[in-house]
C-alpha atoms as a PDB file:
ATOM      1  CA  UNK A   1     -12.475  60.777   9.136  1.00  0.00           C
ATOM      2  CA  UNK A   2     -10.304  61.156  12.208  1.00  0.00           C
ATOM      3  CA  UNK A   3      -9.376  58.244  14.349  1.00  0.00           C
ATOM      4  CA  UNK A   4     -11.049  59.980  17.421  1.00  0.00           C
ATOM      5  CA  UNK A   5     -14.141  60.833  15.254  1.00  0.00           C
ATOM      6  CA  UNK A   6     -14.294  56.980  14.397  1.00  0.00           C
ATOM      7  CA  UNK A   7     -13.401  55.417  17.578  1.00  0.00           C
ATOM      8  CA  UNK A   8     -16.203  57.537  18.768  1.00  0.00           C
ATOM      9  CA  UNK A   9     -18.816  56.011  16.256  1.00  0.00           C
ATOM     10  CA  UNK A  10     -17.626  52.650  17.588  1.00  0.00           C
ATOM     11  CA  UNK A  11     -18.492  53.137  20.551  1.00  0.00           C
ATOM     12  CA  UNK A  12     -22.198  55.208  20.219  1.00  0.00           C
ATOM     13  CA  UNK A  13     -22.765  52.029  17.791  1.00  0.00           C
ATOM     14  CA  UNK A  14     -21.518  49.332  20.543  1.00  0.00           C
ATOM     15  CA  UNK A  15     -23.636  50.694  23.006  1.00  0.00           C
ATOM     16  CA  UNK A  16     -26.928  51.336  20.381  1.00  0.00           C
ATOM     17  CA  UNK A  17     -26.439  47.550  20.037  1.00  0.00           C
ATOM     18  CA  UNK A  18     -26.180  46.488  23.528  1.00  0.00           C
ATOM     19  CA  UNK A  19     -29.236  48.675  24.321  1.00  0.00           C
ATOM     20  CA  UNK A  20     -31.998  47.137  21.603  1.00  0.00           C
ATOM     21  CA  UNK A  21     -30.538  43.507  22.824  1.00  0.00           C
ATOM     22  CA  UNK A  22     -31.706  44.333  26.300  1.00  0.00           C
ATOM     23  CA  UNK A  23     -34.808  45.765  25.290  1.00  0.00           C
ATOM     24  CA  UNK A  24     -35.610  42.744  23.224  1.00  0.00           C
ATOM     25  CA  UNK A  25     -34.565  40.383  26.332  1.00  0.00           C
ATOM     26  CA  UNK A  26     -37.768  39.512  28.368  1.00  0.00           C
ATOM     27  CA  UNK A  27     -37.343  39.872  32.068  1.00  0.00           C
ATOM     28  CA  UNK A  28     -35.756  37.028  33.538  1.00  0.00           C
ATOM     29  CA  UNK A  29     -37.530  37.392  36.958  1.00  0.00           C
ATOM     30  CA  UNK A  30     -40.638  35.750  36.197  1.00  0.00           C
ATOM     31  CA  UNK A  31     -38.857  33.071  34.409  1.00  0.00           C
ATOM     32  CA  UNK A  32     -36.450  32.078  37.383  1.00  0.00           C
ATOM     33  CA  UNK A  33     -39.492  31.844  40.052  1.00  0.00           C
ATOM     34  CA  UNK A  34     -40.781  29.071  38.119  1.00  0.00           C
ATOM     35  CA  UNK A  35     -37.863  26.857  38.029  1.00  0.00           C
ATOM     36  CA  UNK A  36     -37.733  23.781  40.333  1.00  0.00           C
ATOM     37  CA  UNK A  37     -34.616  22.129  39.667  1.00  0.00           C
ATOM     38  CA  UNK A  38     -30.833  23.312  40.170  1.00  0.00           C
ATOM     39  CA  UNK A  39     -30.824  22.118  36.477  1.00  0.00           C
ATOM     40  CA  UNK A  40     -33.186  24.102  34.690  1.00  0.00           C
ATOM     41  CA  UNK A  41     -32.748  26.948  36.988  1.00  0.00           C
ATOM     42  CA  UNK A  42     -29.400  27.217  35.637  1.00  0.00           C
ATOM     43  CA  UNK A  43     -29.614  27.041  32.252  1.00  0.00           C
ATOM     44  CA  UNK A  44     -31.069  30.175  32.316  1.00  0.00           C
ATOM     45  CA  UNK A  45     -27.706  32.741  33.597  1.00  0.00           C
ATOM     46  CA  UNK A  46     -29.689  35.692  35.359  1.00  0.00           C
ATOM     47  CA  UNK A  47     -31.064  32.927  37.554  1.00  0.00           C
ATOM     48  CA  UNK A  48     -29.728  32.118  41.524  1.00  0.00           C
ATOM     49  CA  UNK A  49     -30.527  28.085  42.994  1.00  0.00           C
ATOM     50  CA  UNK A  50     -30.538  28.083  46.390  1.00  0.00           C
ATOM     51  CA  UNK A  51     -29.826  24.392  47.999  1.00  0.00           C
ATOM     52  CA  UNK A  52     -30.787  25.443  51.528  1.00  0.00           C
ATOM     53  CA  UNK A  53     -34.791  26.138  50.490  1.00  0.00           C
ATOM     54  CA  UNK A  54     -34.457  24.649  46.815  1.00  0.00           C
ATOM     55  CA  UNK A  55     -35.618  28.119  45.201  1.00  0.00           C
ATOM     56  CA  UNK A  56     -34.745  29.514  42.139  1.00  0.00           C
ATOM     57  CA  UNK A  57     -34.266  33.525  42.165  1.00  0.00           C
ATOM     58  CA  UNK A  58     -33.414  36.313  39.789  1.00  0.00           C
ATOM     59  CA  UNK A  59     -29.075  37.021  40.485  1.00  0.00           C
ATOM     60  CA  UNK A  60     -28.792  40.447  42.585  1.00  0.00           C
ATOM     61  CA  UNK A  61     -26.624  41.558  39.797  1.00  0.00           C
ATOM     62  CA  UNK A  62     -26.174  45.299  41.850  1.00  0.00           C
ATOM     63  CA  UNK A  63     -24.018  42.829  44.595  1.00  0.00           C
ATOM     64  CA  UNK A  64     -21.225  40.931  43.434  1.00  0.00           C
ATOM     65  CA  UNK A  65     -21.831  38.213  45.889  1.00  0.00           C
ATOM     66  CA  UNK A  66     -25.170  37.255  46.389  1.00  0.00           C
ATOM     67  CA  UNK A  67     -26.110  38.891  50.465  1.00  0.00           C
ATOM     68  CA  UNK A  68     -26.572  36.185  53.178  1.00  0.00           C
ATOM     69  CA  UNK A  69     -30.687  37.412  52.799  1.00  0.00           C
ATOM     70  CA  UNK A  70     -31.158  35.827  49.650  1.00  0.00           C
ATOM     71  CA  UNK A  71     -28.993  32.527  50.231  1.00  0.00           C
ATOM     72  CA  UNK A  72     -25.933  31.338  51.742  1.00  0.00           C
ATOM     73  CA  UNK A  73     -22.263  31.137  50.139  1.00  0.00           C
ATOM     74  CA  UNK A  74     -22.480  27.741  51.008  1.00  0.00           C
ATOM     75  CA  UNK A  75     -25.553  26.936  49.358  1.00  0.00           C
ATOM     76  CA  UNK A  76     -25.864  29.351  46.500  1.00  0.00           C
ATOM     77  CA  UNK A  77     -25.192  28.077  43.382  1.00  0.00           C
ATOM     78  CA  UNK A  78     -24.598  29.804  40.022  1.00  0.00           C
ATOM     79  CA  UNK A  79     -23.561  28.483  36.321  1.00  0.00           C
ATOM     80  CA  UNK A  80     -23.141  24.876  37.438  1.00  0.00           C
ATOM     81  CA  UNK A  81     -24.901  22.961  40.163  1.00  0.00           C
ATOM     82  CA  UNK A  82     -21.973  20.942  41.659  1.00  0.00           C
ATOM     83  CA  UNK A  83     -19.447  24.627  42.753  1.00  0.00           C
ATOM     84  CA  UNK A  84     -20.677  26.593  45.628  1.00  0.00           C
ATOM     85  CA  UNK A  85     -20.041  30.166  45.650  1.00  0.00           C
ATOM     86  CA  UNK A  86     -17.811  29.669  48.807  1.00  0.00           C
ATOM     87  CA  UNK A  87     -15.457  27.216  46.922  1.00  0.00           C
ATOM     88  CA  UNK A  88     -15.679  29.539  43.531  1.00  0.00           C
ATOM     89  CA  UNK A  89     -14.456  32.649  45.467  1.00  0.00           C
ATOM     90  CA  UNK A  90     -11.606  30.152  46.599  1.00  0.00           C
ATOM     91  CA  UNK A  91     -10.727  29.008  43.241  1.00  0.00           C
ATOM     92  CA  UNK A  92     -10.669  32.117  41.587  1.00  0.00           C
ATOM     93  CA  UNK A  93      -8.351  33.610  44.505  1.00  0.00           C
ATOM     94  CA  UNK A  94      -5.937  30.758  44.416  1.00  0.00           C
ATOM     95  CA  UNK A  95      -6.032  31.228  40.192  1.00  0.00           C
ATOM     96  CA  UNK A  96      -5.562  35.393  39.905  1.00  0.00           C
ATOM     97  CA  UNK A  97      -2.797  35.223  43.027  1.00  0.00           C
ATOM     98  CA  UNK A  98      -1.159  32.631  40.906  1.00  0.00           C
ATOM     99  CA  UNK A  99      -1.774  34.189  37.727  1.00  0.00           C
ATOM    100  CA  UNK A 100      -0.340  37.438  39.370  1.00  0.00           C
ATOM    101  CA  UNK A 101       2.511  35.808  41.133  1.00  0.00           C
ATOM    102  CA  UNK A 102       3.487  34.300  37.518  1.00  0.00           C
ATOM    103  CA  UNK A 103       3.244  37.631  35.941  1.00  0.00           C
ATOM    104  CA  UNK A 104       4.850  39.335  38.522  1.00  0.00           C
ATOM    105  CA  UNK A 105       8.218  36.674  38.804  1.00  0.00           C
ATOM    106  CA  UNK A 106       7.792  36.735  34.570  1.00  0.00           C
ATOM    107  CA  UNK A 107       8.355  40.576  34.355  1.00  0.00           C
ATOM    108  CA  UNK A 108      11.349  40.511  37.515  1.00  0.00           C
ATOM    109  CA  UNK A 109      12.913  38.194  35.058  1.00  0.00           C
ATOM    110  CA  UNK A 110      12.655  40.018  32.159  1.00  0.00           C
ATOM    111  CA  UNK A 111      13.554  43.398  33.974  1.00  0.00           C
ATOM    112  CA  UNK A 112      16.625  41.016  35.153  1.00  0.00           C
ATOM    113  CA  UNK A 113      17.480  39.650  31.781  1.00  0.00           C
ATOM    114  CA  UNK A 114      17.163  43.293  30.145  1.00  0.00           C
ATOM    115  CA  UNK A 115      19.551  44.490  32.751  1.00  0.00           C
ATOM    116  CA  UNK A 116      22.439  41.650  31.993  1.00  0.00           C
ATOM    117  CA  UNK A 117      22.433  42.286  28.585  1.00  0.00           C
ATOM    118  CA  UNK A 118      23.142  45.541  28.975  1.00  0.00           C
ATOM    119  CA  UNK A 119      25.553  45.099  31.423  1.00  0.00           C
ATOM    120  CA  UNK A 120      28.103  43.397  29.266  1.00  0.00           C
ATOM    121  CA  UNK A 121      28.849  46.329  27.398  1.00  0.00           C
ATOM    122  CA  UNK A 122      29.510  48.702  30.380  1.00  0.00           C
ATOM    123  CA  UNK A 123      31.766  45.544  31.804  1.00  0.00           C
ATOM    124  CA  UNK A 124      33.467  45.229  28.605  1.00  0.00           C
ATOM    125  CA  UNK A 125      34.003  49.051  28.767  1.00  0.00           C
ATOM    126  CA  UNK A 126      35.382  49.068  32.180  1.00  0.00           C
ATOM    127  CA  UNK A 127      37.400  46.127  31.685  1.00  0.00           C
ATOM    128  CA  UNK A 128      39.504  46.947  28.871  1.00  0.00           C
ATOM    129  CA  UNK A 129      39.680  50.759  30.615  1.00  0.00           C
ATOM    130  CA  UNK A 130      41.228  48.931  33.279  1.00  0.00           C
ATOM    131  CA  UNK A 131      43.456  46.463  31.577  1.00  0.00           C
ATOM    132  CA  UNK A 132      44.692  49.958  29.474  1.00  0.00           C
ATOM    133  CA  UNK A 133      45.441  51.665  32.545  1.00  0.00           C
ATOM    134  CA  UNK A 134      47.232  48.114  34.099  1.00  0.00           C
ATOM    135  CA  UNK A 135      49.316  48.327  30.522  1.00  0.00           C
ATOM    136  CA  UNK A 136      50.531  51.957  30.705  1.00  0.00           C
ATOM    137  CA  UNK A 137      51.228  51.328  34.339  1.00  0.00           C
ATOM    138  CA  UNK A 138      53.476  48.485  33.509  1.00  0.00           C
ATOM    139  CA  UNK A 139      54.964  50.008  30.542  1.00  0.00           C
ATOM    140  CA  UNK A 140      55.634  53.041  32.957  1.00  0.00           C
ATOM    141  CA  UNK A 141      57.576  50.855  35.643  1.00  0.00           C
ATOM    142  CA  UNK A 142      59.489  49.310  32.374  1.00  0.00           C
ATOM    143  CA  UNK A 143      60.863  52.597  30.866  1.00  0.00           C
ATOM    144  CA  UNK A 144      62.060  53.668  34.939  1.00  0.00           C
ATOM    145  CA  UNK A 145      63.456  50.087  35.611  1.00  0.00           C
ATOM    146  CA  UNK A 146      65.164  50.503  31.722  1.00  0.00           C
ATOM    147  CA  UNK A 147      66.705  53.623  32.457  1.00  0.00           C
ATOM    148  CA  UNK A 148      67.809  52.348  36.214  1.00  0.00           C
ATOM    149  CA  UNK A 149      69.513  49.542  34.322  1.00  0.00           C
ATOM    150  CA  UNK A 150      71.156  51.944  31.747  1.00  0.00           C
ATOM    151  CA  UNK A 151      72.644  54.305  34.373  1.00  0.00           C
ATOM    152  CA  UNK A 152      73.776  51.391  36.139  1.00  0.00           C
ATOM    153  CA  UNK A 153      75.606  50.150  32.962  1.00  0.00           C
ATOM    154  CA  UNK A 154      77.066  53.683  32.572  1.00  0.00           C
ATOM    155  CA  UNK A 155      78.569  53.430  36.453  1.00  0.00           C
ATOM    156  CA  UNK A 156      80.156  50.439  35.467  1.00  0.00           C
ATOM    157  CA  UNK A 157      81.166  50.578  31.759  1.00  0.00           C
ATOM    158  CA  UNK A 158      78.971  48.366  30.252  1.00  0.00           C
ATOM    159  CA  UNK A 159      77.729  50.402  27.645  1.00  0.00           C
ATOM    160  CA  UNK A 160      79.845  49.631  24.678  1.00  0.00           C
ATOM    161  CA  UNK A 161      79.351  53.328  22.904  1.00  0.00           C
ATOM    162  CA  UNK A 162      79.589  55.610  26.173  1.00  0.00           C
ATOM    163  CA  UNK A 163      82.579  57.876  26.344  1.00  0.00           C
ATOM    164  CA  UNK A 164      83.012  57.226  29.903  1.00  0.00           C
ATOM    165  CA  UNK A 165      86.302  56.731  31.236  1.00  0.00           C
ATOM    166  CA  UNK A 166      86.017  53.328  32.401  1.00  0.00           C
ATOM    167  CA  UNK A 167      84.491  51.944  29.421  1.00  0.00           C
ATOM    168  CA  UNK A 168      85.298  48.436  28.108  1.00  0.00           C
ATOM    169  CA  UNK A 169      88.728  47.848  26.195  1.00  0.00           C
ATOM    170  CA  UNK A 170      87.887  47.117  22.743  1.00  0.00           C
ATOM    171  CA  UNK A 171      90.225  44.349  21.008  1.00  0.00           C
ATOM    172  CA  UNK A 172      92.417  46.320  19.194  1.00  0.00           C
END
């Protein structure tokens, strides 16, 4: 069997499954209308409690916010009765900009870190090509001061095995 072959039968089976558990669901509708506390009305997770009328309706699961028809931000109330939708929206901005900001500085410094240790190499490359190039500079200006010095010694005799005329006396 081929991976796409089964990944495919994963999927027709996930969604068989989520298909006969909402058929076997009853409709929650009829359930939240009858409701009269913020309590009981939320137990049940499809259900909406209203503060400003005390009501209990079905969630408008095609909006993502419940509209201002139905109830207020301020006043609807969903999962627990003490948040209002106005101070979950809130909440959950504050916690994804901070999760994002955190993610965001986390990945700058690992982009950072990634970046100084490679670094190190190409500095260790360039330094030593420039201390080389330092050396044979130096060892350049040695061999021309070194032969300055020898002609020099010529001019004036210094050089013990020369055969220039004015060449030290030997004791003899």
């Amino acid at each position: 069997m081929s991976p796409r072959s089964s990944g495919a039968a994963a999927v027709s089976l996930l969604v068989l499954f989520c298909l006969s558990a909402a058929e076997t669901q009853p409709p929650a509708s009829r359930e939240c209308k009858t409701f009269t506390s913020c309590e009981t009305c939320l137990s049940n997770v499809t259900c909406l409690w209203c503060q400003t009328n005390a009501s209990c309706t079905e969630y408008p699961v095609y909006h993502v916010l419940p509209p201002a028809s139905i109830c207020s931000l301020s006043q609807a109330r969903w999962g627990v009765c003490w948040v209002n939708f106005e101070a979950l929206i809130i909440a959950m901005a504050v916690v994804g900009g901070i999760l994002l900001l955190s993610i965001g500085v986390c990945c700058c410094c690992c982009c950072c870190r990634c970046r100084r240790s490679s670094r190190p190499d190409r500095e260790d490359e360039e330094y030593s090509r420039r201390r080389e190039e330092i050396r044979q500079r130096s060892d350049e200006r040695k061999t021309e001061r070194r032969a300055k010095h020898d002609e020099i010694r010529k001019k004036y005799g210094l050089i013990p095995d020369s055969d220039h005329p004015y060449s030290r006396f030997e004791n003899e």
